[in-house]
Protein backbone atom coordinates (compact mmCIF):
# COMPACT_ATOMS: atom_id res chain seq x y z
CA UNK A 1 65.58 75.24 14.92
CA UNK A 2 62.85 74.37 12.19
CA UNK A 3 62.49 71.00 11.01
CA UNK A 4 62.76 71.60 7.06
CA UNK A 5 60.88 68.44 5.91
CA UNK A 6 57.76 69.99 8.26
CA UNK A 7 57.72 73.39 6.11
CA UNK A 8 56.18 73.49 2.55
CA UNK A 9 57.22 76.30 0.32
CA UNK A 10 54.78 78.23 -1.69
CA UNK A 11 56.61 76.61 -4.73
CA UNK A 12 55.53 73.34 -3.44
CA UNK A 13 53.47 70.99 -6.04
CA UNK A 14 50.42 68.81 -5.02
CA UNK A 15 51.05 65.34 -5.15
CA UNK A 16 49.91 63.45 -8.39
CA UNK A 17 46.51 61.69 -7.87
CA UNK A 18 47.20 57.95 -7.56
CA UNK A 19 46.51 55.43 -10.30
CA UNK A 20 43.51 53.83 -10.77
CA UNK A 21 43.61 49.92 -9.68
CA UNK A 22 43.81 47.73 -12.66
CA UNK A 23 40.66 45.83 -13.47
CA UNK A 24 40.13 41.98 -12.17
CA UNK A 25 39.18 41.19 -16.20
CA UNK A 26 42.24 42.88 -17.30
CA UNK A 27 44.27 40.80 -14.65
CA UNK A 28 42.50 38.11 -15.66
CA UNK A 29 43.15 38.15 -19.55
CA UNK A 30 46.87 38.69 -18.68
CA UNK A 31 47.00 35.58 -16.85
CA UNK A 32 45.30 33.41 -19.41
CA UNK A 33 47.44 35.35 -22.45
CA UNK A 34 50.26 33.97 -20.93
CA UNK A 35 49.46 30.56 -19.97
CA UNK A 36 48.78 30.54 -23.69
CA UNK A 37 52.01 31.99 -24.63
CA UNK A 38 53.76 29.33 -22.23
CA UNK A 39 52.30 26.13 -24.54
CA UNK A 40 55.27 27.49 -27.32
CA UNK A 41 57.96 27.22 -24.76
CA UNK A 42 57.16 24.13 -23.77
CA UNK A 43 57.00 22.49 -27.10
CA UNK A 44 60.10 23.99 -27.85
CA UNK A 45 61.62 22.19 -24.83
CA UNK A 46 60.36 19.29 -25.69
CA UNK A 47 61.07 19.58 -29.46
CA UNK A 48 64.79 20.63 -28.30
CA UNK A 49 65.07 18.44 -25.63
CA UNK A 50 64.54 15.07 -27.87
CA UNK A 51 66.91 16.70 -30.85
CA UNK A 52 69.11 17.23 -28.33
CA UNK A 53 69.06 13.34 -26.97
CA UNK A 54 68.54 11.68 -30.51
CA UNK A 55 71.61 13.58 -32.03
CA UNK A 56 73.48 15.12 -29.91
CA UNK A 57 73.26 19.03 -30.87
CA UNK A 58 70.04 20.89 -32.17
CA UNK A 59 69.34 20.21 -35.83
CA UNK A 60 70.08 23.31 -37.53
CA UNK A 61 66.16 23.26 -39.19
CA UNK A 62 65.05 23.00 -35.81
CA UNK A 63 67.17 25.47 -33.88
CA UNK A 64 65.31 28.26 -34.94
CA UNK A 65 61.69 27.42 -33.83
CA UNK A 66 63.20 26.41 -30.35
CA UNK A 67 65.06 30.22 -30.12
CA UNK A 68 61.39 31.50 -31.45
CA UNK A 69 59.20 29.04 -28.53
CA UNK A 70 61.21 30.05 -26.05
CA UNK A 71 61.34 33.63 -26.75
CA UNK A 72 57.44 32.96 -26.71
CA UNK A 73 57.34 31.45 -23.24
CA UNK A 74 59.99 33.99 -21.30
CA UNK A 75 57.27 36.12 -22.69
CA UNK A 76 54.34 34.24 -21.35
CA UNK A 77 56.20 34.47 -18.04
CA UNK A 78 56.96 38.12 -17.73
CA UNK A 79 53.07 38.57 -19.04
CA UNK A 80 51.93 36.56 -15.85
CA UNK A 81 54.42 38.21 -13.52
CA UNK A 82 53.33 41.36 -14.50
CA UNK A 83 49.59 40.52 -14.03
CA UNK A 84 50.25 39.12 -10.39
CA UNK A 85 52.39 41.90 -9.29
CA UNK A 86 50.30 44.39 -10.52
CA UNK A 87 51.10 48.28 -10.04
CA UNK A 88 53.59 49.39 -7.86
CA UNK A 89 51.29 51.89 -5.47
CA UNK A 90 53.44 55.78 -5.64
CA UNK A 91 55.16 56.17 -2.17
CA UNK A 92 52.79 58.37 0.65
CA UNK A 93 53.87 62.12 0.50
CA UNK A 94 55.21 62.31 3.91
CA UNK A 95 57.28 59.26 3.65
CA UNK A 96 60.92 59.05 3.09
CA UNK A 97 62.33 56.52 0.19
């Protein structure tokens, strides 16, 4: 018997070319961008952090800047996650997933 993995069709389509790496000044930038974007998520710990011990609850003026600093930072995070992890490479064409 024929192996059918080993046979290619005349249907079959080339693979698509693989991306191109991603600069080191792009990477770079990324990882600065968001160690910028963490400095609102930390204030906003901070900010919320002492409301929360002086009071008891988040001040209801206040409550909304924390939401927006923290939004800010989970950003700044996911910005410097991305840069590190890069690209995902496309699998080899005679691999199995």
């Amino acid at each position: 018997m024929s192996n059918p993995d080993s046979q290619q069709g005349a249907s079959a389509v080339p693979p698509p070319p693989p991306p191109a790496p991603r600069s080191g000044c792009l990477t770079a930038f990324m990882v600065i961008s968001g160690v910028i974007l963490l400095l609102p998520g930390l204030c906003a710990l901070l900010f919320g952090g002492a409301s929360v011990i002086d009071g008891g609850k988040i001040d209801s003026d206040i409550a909304p800047l924390v939401f927006l600093g923290l939004v800010v930072g989970i950003g700044g995070v996911v910005l410097i996650w991305a840069a590190i992890k890069g690209r995902k490479a496309p699998p080899h064409p005679g691999t199995r997933p």
